[in-house]
N, C-alpha and C. Protein backbone atom coordinates (compact mmCIF):
# COMPACT_ATOMS: atom_id res chain seq x y z
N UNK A 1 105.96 109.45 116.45
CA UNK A 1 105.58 109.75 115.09
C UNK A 1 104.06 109.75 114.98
N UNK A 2 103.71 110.70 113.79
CA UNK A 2 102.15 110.53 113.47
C UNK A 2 101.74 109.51 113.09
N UNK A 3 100.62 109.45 113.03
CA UNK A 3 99.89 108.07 112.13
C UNK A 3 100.34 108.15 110.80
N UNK A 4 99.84 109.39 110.17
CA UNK A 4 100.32 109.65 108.66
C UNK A 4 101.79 109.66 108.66
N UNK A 5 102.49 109.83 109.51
CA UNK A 5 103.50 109.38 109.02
C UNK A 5 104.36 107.95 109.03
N UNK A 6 103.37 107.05 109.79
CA UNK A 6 103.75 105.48 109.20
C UNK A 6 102.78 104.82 108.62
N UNK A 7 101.82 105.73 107.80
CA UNK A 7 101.34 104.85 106.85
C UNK A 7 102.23 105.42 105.63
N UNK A 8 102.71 107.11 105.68
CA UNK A 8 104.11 107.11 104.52
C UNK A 8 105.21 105.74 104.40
N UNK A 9 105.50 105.85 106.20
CA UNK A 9 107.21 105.14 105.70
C UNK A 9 106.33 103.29 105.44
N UNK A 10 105.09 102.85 106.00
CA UNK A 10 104.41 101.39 105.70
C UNK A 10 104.69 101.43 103.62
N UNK A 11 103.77 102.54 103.14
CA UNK A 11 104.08 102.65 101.91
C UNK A 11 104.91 102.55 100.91
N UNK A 12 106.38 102.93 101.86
CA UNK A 12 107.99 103.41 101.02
C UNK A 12 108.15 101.94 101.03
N UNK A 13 108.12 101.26 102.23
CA UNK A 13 108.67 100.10 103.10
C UNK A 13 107.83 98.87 101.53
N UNK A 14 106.39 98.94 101.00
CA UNK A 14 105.94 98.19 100.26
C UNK A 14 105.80 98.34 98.94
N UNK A 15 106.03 99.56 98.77
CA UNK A 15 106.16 100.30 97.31
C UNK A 15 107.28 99.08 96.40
N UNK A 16 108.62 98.82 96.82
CA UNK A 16 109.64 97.76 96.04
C UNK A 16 108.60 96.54 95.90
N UNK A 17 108.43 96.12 96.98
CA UNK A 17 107.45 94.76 96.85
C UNK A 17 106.36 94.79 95.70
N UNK A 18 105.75 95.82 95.96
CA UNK A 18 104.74 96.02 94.78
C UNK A 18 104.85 96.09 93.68
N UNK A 19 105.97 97.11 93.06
CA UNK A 19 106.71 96.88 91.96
C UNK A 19 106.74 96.14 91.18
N UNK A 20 107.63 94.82 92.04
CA UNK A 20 108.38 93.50 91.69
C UNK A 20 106.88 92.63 91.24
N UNK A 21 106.01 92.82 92.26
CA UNK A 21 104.96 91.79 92.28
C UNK A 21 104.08 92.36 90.61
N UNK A 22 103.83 93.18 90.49
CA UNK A 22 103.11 94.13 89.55
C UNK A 22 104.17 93.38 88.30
N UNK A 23 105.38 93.44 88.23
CA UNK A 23 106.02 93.40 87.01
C UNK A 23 106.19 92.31 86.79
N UNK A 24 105.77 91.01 87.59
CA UNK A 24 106.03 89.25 87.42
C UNK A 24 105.20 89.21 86.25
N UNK A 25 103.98 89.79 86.04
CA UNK A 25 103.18 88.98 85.03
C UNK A 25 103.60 89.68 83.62
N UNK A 26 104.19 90.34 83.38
CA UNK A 26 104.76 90.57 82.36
C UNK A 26 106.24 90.17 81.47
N UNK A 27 107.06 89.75 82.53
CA UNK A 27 108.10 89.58 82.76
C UNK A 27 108.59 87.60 82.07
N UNK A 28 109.31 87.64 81.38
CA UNK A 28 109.46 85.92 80.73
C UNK A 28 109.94 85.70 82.13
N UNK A 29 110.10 84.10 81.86
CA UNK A 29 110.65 83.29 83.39
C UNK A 29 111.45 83.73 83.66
N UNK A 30 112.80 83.91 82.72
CA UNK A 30 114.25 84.17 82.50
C UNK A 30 114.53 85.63 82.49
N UNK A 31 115.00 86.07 83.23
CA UNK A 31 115.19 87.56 83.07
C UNK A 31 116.88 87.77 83.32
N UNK A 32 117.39 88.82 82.52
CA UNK A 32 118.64 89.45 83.10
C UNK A 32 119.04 89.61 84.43
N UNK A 33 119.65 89.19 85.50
CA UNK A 33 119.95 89.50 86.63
C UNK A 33 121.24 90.22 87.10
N UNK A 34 122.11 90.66 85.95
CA UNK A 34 123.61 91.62 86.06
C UNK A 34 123.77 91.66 84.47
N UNK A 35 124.29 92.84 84.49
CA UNK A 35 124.48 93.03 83.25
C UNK A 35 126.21 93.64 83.63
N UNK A 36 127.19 93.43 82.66
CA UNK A 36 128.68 93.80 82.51
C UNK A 36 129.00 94.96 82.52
N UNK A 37 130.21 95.51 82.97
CA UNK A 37 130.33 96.74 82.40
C UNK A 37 130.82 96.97 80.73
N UNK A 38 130.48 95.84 80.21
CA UNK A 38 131.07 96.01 78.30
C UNK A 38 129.64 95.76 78.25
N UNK A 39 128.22 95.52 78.90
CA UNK A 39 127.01 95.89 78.27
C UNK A 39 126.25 94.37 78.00
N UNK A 40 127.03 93.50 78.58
CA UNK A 40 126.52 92.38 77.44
C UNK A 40 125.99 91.41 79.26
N UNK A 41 125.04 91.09 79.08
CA UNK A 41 124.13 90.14 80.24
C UNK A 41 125.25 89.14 80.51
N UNK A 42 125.51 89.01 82.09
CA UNK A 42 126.55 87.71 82.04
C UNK A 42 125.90 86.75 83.36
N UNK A 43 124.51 87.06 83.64
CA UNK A 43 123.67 86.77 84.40
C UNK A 43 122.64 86.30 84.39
N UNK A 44 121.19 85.06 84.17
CA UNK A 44 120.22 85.23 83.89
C UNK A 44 119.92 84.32 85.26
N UNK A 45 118.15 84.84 85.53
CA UNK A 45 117.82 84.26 86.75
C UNK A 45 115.83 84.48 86.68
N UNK A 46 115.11 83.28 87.65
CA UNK A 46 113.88 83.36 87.68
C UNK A 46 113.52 84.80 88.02
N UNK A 47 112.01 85.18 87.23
CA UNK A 47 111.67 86.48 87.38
C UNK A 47 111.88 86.11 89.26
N UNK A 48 110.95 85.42 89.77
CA UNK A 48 110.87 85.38 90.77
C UNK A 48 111.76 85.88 91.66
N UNK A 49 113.44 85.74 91.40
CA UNK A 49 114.37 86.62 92.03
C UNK A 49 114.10 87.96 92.49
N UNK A 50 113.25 88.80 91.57
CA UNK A 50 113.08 90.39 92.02
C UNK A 50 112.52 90.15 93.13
N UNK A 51 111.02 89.26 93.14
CA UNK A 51 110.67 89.40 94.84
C UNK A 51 111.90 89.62 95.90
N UNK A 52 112.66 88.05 95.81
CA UNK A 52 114.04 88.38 96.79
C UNK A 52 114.85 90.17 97.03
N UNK A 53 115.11 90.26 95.61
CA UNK A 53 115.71 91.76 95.53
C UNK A 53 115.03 92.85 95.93
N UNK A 54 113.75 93.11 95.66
CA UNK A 54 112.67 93.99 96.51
C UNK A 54 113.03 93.81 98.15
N UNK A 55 112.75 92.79 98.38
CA UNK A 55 113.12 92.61 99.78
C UNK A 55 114.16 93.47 100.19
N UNK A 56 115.42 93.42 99.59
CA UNK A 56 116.93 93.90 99.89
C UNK A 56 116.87 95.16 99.56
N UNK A 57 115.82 96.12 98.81
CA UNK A 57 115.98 97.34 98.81
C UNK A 57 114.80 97.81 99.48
N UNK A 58 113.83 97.07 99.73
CA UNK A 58 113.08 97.89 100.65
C UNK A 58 113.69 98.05 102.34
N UNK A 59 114.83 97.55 102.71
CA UNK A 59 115.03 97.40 104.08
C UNK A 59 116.14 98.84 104.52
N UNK A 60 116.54 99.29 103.13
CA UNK A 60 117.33 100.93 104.08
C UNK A 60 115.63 101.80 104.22
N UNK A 61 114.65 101.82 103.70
CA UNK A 61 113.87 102.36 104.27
C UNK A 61 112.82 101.55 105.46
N UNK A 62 113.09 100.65 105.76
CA UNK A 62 112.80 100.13 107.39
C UNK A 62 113.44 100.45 108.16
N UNK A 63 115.12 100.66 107.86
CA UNK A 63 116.19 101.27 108.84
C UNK A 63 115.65 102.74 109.04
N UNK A 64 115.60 103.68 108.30
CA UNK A 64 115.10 105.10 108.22
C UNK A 64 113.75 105.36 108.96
N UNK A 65 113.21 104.54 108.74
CA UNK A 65 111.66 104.64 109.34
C UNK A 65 111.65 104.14 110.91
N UNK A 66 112.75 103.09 111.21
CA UNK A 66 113.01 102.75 112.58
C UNK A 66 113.80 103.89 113.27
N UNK A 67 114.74 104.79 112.91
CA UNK A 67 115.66 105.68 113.17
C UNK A 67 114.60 107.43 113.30
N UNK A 68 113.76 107.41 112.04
CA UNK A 68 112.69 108.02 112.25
C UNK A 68 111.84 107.98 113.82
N UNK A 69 111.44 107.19 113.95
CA UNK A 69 110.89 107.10 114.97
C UNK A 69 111.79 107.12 116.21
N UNK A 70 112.55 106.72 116.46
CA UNK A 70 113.70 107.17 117.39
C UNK A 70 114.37 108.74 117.91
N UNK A 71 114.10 109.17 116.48
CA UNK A 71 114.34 110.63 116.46
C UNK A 71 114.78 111.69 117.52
N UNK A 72 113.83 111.64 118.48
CA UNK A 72 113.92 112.25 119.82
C UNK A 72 114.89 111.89 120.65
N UNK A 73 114.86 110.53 120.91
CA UNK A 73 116.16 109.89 121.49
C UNK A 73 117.45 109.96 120.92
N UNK A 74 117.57 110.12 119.26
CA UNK A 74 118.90 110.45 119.11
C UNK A 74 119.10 111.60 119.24
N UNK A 75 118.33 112.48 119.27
CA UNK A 75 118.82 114.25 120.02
C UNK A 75 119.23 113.80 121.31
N UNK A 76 118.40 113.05 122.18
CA UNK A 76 118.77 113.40 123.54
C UNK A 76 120.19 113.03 123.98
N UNK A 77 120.98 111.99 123.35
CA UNK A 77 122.13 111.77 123.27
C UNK A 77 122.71 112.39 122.59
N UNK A 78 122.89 113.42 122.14
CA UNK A 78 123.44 114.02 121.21
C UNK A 78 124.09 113.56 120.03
N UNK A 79 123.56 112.64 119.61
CA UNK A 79 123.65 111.59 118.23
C UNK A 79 123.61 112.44 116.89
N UNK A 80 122.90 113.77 116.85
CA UNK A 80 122.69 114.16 115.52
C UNK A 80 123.18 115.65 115.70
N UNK A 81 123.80 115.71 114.76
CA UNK A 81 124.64 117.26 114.99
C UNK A 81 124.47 118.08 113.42
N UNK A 82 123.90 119.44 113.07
CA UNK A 82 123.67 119.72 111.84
C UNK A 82 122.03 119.91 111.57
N UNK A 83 121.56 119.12 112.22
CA UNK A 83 120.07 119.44 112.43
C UNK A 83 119.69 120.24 113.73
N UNK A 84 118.47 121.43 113.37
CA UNK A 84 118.09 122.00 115.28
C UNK A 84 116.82 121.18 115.78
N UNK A 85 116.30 119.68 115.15
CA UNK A 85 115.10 119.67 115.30
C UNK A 85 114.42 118.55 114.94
N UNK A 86 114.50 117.44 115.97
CA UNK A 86 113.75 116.42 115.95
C UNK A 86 112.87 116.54 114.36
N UNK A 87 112.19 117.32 114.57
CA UNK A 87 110.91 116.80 113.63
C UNK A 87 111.66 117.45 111.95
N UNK A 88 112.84 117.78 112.22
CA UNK A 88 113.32 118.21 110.81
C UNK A 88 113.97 116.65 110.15
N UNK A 89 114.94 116.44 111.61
CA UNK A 89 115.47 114.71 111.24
C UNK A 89 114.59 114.02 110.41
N UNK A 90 112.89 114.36 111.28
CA UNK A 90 112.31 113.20 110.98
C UNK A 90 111.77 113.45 109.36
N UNK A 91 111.54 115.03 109.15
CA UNK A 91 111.64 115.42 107.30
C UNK A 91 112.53 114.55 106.43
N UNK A 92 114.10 114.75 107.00
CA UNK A 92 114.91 114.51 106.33
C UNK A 92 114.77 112.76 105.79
N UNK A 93 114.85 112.35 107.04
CA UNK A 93 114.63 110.69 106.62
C UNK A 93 113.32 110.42 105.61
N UNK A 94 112.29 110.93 106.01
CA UNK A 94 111.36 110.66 104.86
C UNK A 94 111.55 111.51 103.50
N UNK A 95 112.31 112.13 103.40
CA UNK A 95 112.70 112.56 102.14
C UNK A 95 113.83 111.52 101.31
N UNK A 96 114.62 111.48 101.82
CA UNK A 96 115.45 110.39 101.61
C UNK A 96 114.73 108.90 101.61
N UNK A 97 113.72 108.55 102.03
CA UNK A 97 113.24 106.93 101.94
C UNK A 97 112.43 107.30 100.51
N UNK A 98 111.94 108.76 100.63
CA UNK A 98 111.28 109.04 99.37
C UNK A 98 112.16 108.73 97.29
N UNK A 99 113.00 109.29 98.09
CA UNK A 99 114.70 109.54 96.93
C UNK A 99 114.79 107.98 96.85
N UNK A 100 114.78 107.27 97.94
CA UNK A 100 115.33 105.77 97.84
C UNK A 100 114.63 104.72 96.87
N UNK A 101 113.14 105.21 97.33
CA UNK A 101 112.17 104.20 96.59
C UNK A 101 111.97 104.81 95.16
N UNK A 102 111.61 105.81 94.66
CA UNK A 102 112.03 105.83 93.41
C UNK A 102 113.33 104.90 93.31
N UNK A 103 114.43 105.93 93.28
CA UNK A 103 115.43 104.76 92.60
C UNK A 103 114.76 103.39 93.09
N UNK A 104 114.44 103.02 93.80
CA UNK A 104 114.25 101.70 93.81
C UNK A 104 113.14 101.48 92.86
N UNK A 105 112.31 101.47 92.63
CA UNK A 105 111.24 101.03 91.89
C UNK A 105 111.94 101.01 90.24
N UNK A 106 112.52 102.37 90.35
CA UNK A 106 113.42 102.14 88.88
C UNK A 106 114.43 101.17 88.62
N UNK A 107 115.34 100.56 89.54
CA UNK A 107 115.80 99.35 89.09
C UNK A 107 114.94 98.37 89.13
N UNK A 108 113.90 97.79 89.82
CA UNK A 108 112.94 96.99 89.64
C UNK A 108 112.77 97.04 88.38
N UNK A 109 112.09 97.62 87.98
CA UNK A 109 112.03 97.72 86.70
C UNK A 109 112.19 97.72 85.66
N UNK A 110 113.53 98.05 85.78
CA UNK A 110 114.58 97.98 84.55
C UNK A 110 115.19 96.59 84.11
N UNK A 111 114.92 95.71 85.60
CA UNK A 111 115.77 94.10 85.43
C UNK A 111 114.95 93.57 83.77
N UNK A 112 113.73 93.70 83.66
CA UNK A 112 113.15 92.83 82.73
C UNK A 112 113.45 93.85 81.32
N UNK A 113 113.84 94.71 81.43
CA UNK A 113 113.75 95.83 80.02
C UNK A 113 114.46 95.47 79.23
N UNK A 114 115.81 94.59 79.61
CA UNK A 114 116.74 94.34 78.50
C UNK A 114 116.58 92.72 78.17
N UNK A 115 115.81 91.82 78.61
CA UNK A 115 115.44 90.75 77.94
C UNK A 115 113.82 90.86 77.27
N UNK A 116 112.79 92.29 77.23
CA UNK A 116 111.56 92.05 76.95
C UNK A 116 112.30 92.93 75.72
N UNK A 117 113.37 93.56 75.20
CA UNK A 117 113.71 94.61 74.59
C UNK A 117 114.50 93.76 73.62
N UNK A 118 115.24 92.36 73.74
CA UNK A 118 115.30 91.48 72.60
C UNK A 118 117.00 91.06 73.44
C-alpha cells in the first residue's frame, strides 16, 4: 500500500475515537446507552462508555485496512473472485471503511441527542 493510503485507513481507524472524545465535553455524565424498540430509554450509562464503543466500531475498519494491505496475497490464492484487480479490492475496502465511519460517527453522536434533547 501507499503512504496516502494509510494515513486514509490511520484516519477512518481514529475518526470514531475522535468523535466520542470531541462529544465528552458536551455530553451530561449520564447519557442514554439503548434505547427500546417502543422508543422509550431502558439503558443509561457514563458518557465515558462511548470511548469504549468507539473502540468497537472503529475495529471493522482495522480489519479492512489489514485485509487492504494483504490484497495481493488474497489474489494470489485465489481468495477474491468478482474483482480483476488487486488495487480495485484495495478501492473497494476503502470505500466501504469510508461508508463505515460515517455511519459510525453518526451513532456516536446520536447516543447523547436523546438525553441533551430532554
Amino acid at each position: 500500500m501507499k503512504a496516502w493510503e494509510w494515513a486514509v485507513w490511520l484516519a477512518l481507524c481514529i475518526t470514531p475515537l475522535a468523535v466520542a472524545a470531541a462529544s465528552l465535553g458536551s455530553l451530561p455524565d449520564t447519557v442514554a446507552m439503548h434505547v427500546g424498540p417502543d422508543g422509550t430509554i431502558d439503558r443509561y450509562g457514563s458518557k465515558y462508555e462511548l470511548l469504549r464503543i468507539a473502540c468497537l466500531l472503529a475495529l471493522p475498519n482495522l480489519l479492512l485496512m489489514l485485509a487492504s494491505w494483504k490484497a495481493e496475497a488474497l489474489f494470489a490464492k485465489g481468495l477474491v473472485h468478482g474483482i480483476d484487480d488487486p488495487h480495485n479490492l484495495r478501492v473497494l475496502f476503502l470505500v466501504l471503511g469510508m461508508i463505515e465511519t460515517v455511519i459510525y460517527a453518526g451513532i456516536v453522536l446520536s447516543f447523547g441527542r436523546g438525553v441533551l434533547a430532554g
